[in-house]
Protein backbone atom coordinates (compact mmCIF):
# COMPACT_ATOMS: atom_id res chain seq x y z
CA UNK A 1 -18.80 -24.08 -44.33
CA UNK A 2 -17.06 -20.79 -43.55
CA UNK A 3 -12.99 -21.11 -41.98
CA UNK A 4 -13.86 -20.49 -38.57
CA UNK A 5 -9.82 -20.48 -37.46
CA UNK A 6 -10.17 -17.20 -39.57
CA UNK A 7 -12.78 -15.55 -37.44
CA UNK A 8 -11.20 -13.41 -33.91
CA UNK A 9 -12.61 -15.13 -31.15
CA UNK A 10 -12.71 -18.46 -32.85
CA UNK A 11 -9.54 -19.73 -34.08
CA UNK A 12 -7.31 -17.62 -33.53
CA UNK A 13 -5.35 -18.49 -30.16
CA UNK A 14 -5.46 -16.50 -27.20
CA UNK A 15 -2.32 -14.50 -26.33
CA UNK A 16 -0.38 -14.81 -23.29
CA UNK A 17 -0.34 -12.84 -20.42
CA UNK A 18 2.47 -10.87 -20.56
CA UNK A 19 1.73 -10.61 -24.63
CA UNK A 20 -1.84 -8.64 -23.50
CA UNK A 21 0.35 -6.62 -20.67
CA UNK A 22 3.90 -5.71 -21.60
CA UNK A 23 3.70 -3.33 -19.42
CA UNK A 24 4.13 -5.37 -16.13
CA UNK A 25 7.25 -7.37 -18.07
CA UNK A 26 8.51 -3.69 -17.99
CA UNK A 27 7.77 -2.78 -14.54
CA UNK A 28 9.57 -6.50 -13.04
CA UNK A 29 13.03 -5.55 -15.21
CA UNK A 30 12.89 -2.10 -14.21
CA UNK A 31 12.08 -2.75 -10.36
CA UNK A 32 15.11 -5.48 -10.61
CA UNK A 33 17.53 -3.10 -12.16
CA UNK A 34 16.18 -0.60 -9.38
CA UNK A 35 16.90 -3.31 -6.55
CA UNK A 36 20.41 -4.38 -7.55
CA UNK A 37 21.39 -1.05 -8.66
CA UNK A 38 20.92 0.11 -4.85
CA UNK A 39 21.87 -3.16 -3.16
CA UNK A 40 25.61 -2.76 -4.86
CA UNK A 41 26.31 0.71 -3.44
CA UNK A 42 24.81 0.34 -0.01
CA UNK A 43 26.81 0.94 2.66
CA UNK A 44 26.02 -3.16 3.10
CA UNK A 45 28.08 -3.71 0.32
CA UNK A 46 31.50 -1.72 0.78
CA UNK A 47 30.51 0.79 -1.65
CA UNK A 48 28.61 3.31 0.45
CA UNK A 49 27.40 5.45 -2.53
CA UNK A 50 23.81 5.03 -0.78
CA UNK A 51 23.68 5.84 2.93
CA UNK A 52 21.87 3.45 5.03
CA UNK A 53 19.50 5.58 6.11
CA UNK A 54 18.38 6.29 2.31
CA UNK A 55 18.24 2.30 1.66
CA UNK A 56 15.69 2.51 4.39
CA UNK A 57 13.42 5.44 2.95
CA UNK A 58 13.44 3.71 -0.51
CA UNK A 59 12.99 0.11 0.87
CA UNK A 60 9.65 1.88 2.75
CA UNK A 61 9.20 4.18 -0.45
CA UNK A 62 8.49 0.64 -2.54
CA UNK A 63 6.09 -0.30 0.45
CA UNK A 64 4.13 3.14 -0.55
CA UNK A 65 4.39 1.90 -4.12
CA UNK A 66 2.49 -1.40 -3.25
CA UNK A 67 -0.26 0.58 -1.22
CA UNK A 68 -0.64 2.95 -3.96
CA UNK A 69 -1.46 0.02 -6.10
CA UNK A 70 -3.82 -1.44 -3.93
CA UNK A 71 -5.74 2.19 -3.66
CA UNK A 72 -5.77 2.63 -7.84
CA UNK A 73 -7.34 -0.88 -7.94
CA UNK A 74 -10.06 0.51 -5.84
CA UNK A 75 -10.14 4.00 -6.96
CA UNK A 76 -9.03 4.11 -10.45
CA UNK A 77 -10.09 1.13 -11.35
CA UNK A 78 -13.45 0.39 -9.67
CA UNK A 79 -13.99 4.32 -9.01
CA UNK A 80 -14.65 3.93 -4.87
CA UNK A 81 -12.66 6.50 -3.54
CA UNK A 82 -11.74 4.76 -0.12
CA UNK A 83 -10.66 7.08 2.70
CA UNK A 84 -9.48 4.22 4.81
CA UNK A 85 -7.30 2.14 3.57
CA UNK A 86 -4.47 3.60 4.99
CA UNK A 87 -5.90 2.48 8.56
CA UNK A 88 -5.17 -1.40 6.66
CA UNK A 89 -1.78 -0.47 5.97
CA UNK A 90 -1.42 0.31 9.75
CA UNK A 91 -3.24 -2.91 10.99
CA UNK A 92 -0.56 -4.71 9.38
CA UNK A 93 1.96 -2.91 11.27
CA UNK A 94 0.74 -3.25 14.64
CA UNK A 95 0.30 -6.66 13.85
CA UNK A 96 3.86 -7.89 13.02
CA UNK A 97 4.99 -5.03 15.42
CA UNK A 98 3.17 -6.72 18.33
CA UNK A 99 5.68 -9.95 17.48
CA UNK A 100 8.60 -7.62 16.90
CA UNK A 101 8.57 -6.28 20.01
CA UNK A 102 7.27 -9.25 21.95
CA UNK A 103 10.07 -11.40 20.89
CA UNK A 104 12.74 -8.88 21.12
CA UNK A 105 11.35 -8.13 24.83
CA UNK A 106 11.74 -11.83 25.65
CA UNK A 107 15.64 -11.91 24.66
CA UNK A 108 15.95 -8.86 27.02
CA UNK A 109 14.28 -10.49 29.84
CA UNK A 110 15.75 -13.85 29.51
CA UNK A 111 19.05 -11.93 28.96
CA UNK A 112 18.93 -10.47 32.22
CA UNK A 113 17.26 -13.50 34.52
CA UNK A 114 19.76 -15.62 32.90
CA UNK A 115 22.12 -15.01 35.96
CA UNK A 116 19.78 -15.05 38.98
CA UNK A 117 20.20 -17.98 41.41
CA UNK A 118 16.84 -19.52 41.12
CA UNK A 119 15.35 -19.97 36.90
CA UNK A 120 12.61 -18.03 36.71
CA UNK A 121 9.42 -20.07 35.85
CA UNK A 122 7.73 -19.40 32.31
CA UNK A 123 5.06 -17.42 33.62
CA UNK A 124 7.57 -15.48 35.42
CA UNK A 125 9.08 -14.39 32.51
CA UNK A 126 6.02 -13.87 30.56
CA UNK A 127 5.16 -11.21 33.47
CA UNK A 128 8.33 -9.37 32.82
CA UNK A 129 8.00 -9.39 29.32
CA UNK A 130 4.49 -7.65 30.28
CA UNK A 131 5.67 -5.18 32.43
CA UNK A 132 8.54 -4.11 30.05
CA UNK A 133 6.06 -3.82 27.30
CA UNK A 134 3.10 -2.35 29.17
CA UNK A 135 4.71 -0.31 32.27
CA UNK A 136 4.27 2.67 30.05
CA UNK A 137 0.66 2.53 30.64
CA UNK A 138 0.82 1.49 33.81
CA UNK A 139 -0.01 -2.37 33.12
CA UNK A 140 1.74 -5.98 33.18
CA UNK A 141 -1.01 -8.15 31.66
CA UNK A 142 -1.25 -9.09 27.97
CA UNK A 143 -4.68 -8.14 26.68
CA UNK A 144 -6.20 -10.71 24.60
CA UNK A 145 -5.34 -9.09 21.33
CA UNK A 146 -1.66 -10.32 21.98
CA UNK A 147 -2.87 -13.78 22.10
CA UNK A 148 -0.57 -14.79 19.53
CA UNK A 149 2.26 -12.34 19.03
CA UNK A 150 4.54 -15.19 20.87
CA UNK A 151 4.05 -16.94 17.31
CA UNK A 152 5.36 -15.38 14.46
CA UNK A 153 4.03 -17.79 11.58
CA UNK A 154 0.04 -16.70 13.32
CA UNK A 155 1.19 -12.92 13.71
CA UNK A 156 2.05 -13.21 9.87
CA UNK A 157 -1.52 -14.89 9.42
CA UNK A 158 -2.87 -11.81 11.22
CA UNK A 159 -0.92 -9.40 8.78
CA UNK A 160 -3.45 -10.28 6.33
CA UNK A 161 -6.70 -11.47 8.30
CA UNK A 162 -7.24 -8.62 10.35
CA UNK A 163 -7.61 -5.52 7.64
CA UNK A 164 -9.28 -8.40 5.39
CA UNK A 165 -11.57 -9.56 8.18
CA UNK A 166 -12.45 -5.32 8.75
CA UNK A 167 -12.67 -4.44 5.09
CA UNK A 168 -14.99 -7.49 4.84
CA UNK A 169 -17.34 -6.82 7.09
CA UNK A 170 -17.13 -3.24 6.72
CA UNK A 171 -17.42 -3.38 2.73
CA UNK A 172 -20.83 -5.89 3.47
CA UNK A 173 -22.54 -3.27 5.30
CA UNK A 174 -21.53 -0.36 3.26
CA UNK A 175 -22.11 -1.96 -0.39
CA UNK A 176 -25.56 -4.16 0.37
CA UNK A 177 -26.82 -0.55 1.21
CA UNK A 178 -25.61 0.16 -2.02
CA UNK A 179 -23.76 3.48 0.00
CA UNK A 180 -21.78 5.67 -3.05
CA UNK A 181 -19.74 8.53 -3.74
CA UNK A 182 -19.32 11.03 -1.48
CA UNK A 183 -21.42 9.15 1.23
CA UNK A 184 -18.88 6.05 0.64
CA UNK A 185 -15.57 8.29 1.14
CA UNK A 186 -17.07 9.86 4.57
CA UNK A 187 -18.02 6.33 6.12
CA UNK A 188 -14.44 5.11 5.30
CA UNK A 189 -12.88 8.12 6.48
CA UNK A 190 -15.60 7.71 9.53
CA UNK A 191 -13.66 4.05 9.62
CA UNK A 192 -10.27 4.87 9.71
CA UNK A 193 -11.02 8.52 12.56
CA UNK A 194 -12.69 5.82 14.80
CA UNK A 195 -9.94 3.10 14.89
CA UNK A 196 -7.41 6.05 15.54
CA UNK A 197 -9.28 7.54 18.14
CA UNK A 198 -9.63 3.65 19.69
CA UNK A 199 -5.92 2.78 19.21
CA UNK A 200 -5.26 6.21 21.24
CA UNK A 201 -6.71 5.17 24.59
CA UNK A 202 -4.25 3.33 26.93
CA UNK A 203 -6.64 0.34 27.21
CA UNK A 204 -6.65 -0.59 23.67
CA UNK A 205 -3.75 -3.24 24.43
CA UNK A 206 -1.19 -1.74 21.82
CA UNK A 207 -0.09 0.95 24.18
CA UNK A 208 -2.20 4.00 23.40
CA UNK A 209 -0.24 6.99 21.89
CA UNK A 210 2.85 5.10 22.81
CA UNK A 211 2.46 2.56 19.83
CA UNK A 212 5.33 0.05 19.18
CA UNK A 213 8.50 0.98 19.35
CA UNK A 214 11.81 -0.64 18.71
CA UNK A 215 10.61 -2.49 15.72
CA UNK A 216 13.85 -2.36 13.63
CA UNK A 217 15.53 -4.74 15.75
CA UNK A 218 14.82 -7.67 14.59
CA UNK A 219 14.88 -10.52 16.86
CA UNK A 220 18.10 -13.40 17.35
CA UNK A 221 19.54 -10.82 14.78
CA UNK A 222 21.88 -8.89 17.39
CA UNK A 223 24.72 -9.15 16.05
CA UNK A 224 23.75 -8.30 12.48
CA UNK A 225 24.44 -4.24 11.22
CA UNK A 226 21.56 -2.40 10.41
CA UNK A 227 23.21 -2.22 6.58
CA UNK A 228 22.21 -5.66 6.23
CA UNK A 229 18.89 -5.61 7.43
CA UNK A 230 18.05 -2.61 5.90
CA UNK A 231 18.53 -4.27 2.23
CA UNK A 232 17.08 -7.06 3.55
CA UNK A 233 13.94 -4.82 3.93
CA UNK A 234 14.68 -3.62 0.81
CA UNK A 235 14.50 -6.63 -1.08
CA UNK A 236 11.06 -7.93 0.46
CA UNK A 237 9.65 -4.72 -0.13
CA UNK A 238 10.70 -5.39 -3.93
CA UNK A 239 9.77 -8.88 -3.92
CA UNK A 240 6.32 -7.80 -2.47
CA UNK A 241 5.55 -5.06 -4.81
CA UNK A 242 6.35 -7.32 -7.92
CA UNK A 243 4.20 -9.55 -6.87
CA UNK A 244 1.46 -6.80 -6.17
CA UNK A 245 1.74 -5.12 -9.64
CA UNK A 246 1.59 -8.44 -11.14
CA UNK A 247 -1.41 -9.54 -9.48
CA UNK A 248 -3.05 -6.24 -9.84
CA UNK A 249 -2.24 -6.16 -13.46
CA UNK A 250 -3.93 -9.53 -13.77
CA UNK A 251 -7.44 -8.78 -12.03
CA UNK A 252 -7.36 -5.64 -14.59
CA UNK A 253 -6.73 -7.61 -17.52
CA UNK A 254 -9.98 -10.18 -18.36
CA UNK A 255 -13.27 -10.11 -17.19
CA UNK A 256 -13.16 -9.24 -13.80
CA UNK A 257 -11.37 -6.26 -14.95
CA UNK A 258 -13.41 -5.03 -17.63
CA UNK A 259 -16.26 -5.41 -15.16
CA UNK A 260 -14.63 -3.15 -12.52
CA UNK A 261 -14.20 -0.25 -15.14
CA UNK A 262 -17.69 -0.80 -16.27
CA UNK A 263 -19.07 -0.64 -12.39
CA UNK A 264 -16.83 2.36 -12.28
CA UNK A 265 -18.02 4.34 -15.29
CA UNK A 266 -21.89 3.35 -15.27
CA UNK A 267 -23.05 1.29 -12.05
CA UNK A 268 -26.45 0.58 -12.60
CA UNK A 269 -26.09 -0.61 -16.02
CA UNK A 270 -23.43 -3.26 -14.80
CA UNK A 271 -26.48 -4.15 -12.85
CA UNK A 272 -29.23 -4.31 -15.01
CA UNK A 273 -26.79 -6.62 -17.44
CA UNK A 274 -26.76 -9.34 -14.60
CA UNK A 275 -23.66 -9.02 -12.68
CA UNK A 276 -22.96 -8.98 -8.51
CA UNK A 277 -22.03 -5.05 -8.66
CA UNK A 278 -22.30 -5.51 -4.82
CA UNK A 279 -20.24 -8.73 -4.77
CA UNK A 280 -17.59 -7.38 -7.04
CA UNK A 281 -16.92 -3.89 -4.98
CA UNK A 282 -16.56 -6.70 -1.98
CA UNK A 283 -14.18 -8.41 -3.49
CA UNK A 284 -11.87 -5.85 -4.47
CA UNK A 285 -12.15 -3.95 -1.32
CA UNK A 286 -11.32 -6.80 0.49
CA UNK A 287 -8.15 -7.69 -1.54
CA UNK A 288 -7.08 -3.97 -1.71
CA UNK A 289 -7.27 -4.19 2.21
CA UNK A 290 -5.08 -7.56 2.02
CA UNK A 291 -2.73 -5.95 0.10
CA UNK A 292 -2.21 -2.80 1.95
CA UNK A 293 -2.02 -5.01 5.38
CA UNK A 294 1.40 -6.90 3.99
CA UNK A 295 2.85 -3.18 2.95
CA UNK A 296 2.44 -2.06 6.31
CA UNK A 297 4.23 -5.19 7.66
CA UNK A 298 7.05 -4.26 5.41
CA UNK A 299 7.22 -0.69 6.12
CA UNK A 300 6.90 0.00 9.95
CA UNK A 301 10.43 -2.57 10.90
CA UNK A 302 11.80 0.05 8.73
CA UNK A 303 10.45 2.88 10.37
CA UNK A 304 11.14 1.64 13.58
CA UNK A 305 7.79 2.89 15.28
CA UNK A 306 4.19 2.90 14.69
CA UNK A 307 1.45 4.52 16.54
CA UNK A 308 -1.99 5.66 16.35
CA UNK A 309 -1.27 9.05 14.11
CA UNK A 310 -0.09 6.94 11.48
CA UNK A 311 -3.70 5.77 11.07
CA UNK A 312 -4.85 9.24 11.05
CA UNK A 313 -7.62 9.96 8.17
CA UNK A 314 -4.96 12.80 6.78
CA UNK A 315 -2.73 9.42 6.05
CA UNK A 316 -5.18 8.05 4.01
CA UNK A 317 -6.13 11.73 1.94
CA UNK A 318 -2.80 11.65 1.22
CA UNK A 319 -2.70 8.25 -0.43
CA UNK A 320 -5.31 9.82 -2.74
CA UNK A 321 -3.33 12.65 -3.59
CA UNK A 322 -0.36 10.30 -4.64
CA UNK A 323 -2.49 8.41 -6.77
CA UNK A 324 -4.26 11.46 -8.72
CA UNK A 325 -0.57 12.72 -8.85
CA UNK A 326 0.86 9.42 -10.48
CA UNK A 327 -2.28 9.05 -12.69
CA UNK A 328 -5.36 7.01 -11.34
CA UNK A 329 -6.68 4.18 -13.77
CA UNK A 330 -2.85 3.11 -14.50
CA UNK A 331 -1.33 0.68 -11.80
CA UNK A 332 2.47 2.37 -13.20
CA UNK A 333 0.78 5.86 -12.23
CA UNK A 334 0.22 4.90 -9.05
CA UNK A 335 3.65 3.66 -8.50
CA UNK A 336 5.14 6.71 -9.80
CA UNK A 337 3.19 9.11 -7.91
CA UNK A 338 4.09 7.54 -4.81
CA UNK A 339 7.67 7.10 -5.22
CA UNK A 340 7.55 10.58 -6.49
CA UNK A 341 6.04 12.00 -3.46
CA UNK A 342 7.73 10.30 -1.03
CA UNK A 343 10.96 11.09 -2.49
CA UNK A 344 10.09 14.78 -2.99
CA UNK A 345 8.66 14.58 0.56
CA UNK A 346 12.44 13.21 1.76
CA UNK A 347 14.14 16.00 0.62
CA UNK A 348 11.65 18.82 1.33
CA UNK A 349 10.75 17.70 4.85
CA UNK A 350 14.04 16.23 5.80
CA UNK A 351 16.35 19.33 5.68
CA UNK A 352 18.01 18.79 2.33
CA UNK A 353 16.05 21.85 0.40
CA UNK A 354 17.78 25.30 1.10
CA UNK A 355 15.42 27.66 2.63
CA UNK A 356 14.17 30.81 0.76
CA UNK A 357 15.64 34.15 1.97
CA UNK A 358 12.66 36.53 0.69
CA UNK A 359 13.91 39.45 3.04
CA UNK A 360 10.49 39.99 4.63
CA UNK A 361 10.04 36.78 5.25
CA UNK A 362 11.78 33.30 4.62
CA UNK A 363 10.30 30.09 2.93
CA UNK A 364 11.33 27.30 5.22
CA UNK A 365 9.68 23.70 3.28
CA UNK A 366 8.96 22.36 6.33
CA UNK A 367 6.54 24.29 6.72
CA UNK A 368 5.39 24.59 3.53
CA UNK A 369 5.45 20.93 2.03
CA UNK A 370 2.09 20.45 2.60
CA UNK A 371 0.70 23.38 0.57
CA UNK A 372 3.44 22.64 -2.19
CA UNK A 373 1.66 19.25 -2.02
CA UNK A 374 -1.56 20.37 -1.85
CA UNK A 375 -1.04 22.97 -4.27
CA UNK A 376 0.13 20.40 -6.86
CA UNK A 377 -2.99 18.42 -6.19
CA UNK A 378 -4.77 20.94 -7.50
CA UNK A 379 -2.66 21.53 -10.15
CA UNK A 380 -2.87 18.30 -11.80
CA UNK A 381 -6.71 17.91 -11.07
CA UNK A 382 -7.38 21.09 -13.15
CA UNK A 383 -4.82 21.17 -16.14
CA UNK A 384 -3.24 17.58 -16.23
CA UNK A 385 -6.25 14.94 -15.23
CA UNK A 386 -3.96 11.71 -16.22
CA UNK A 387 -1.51 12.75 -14.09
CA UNK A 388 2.18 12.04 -14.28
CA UNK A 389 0.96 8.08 -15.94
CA UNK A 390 -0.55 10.67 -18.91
CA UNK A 391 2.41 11.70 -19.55
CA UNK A 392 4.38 8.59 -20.06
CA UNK A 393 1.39 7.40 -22.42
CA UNK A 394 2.13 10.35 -24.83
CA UNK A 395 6.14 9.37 -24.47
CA UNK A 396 4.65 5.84 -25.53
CA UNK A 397 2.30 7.12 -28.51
CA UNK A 398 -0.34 4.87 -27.13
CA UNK A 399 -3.89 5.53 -28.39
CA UNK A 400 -7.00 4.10 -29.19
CA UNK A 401 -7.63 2.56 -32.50
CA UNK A 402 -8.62 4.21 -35.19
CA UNK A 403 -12.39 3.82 -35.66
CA UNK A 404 -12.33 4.97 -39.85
CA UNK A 405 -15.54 7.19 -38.66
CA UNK A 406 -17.87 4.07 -38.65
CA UNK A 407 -20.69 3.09 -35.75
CA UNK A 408 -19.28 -0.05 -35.80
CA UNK A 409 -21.62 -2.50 -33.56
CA UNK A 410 -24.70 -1.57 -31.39
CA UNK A 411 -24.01 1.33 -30.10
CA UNK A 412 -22.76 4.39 -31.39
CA UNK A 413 -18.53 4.64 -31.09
CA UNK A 414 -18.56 0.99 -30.47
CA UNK A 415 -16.01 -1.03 -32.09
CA UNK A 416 -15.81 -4.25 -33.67
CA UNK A 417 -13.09 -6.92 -32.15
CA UNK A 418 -11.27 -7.09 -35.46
CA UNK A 419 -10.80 -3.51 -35.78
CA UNK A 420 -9.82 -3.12 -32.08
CA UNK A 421 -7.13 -5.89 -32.85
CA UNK A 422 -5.60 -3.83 -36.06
């Protein structure tokens, strides 16, 4: 009888994890050198080599990171090029905003009754909380979608059940009509323009074009400096995106993943092989959504304020654009094209970059971010289609193997497994 321990697939044991992906053992010891790097010269720390202010912008830069993964995992990986799923990243902000604020309202109100000669009664107080909170659009009452922003443990449960609950249903009504393509991107751009437009009017209980401010101060925390909360931030955002690369880099590395690519590169013959393409696209949408909900929990306390624009369709183009700029397909592409436009973005849009005396006319990049953004979209679309990820696979020297010239297998250019491990 032949050895079959000599035989790929039979014997041999299967590697590890980390052995298949290196690459994520890479990202977790470069994003901890990152985060403790910046923690000791924070302002937090004594050292004050990084402002405050900047520990903020990275701390919601890592928060883009985590989004951008969640968008290559749908986009680059399963090839639906979602228009939306910035509108999950601002669910999850309203949502732990609506506790942020309620809370911090509360120690204001009971602050301030705390001296009156008769204690107010709990409802009392619950209708001044109302009134501080909704006096801007000319209301007191909580509408029912504040049912539980007294409870922070259920607002946290919300973080993730709301855009998952939308994506859901959403994703069920889009994918069992077997909507693609282009027709896909405009009914989740459709998605995200109608939920904006809803979240503008005054009576959508999370105060219209107002949104939810105040959201940085964090509640019993008074008496703690904004240096420590911002690295606080900072290392949740971390904590969260390690844990999203890592789970993203595991749904891309068996079956399920190889199975997303496929649906991705040739749909219906996923199908006619036997497998849920419908069930699959569901899935992944819905996770996607999940994971975009818990960045924008992380990101708006460190923004201080989220409203309606920031669930604008133009938010969710751009996530696109960060993607195709970091390199879509590779999870470290997306991460880098985020953090590199929201860094460029920083110093472009925030002053820092010296205007362009041209004599007839001077380049201010305030104005003209956008097209130097758009303009490098294009760019890299045309002339560099791996994006900035392509070009850290050519540092790497990592290529296919070698096929020797041979058909090897069924099809033509297919490869055998024992070649493919050589």
């Amino acid at each position: 009888m032949a050895d079959m321990t000599a035989t790929p697939g039979f014997g041999t044991p299967p590697r590890s994890f980390f052995l298949r992906t290196p690459s994520v053992l890479i990202f977790i010891l470069v994003l901890a050198i990152f985060t403790i790097g910046v923690t000791l010269m924070s302002e937090a720390m004594g050292t004050g080599v990084i402002s405050t202010s900047f520990v903020k912008t990275l701390g919601k830069t890592l928060c883009l990171c985590l989004i951008a993964i969640a968008m290559d995992l749908v986009w680059g990986y399963t090839g639906i090029l979602s228009l939306g799923h910035f509108a999950f990243f601002g669910l999850g902000g309203y949502m732990i905003g609506m506790w942020l604020m309620y809370a911090r309202t509360k120690e204001i109100v009971v602050g301030s009754l705390a001296n009156v000669a008769i204690p107010p009664t709990d409802q009392e107080v619950v209708d001044a909380i109302g009134t501080q909170i909704f006096g801007v659009v000319g209301s007191s009452d909580f509408p029912t979608v504040w049912m539980f922003a007294h409870s922070l443990p259920l607002q946290l449960l919300m973080v993730v059940l709301v855009p998952g609950i939308l994506a859901l249903v959403f994703g069920w009504l889009a994918f069992r009509s077997r909507v693609t393509g282009v027709y896909l991107s405009i009914l989740t751009q459709a998605m995200t323009l109608a939920l904006s437009l809803y979240l503008f009017q005054n009576d959508s209980g999370l105060r219209g074009n107002n949104g939810l401010s105040g959201l940085q101060n964090l509640p019993g925390l008074g008496d703690v400096s904004q240096d420590w909360i911002s690295l606080w931030f900072l290392w949740a955002s971390a904590l969260a995106l390690g844990l999203g690369y890592l789970l993203a880099a595991w749904l891309v590395s068996g079956k399920f993943g190889s199975v997303l690519r496929g649906i991705r590169d040739n749909e219906q013959r996923v199908r006619f092989l036997g497998y849920s393409v419908e069930g699959y696209k569901l899935v992944i949408f819905t996770v996607t959504a999940c994971i975009a909900g818990i960045a924008g929990a992380l990101y708006y306390p460190q923004a201080g304020i989220i409203n309606p624009a920031e669930i604008a369709p133009i938010a969710s183009i751009y996530l696109a654009v960060w993607v195709a700029i970091g390199g879509r397909g590779r999870l470290y592409g997306a991460v880098i094209g985020a953090a590199f436009v929201s860094l460029v973005s920083t110093y472009f849009t925030g002053g820092q970059a010296p205007d362009i005396p041209l004599g007839f006319y001077t380049i201010q990049w305030v104005d003209w971010w956008l097209i130097l953004l758009g303009l490098s979209f294009v760019l890299v679309t045309l002339f560099a289609p791996a994006g900035i990820g392509g070009l850290v696979d050519l540092w790497l020297e990592r290529k296919r193997p070698d096929r020797h010239g041979a058909d090897l297998g069924p099809d033509q250019g297919a490869l055998r497994e024992k070649e493919a491990q050589e």
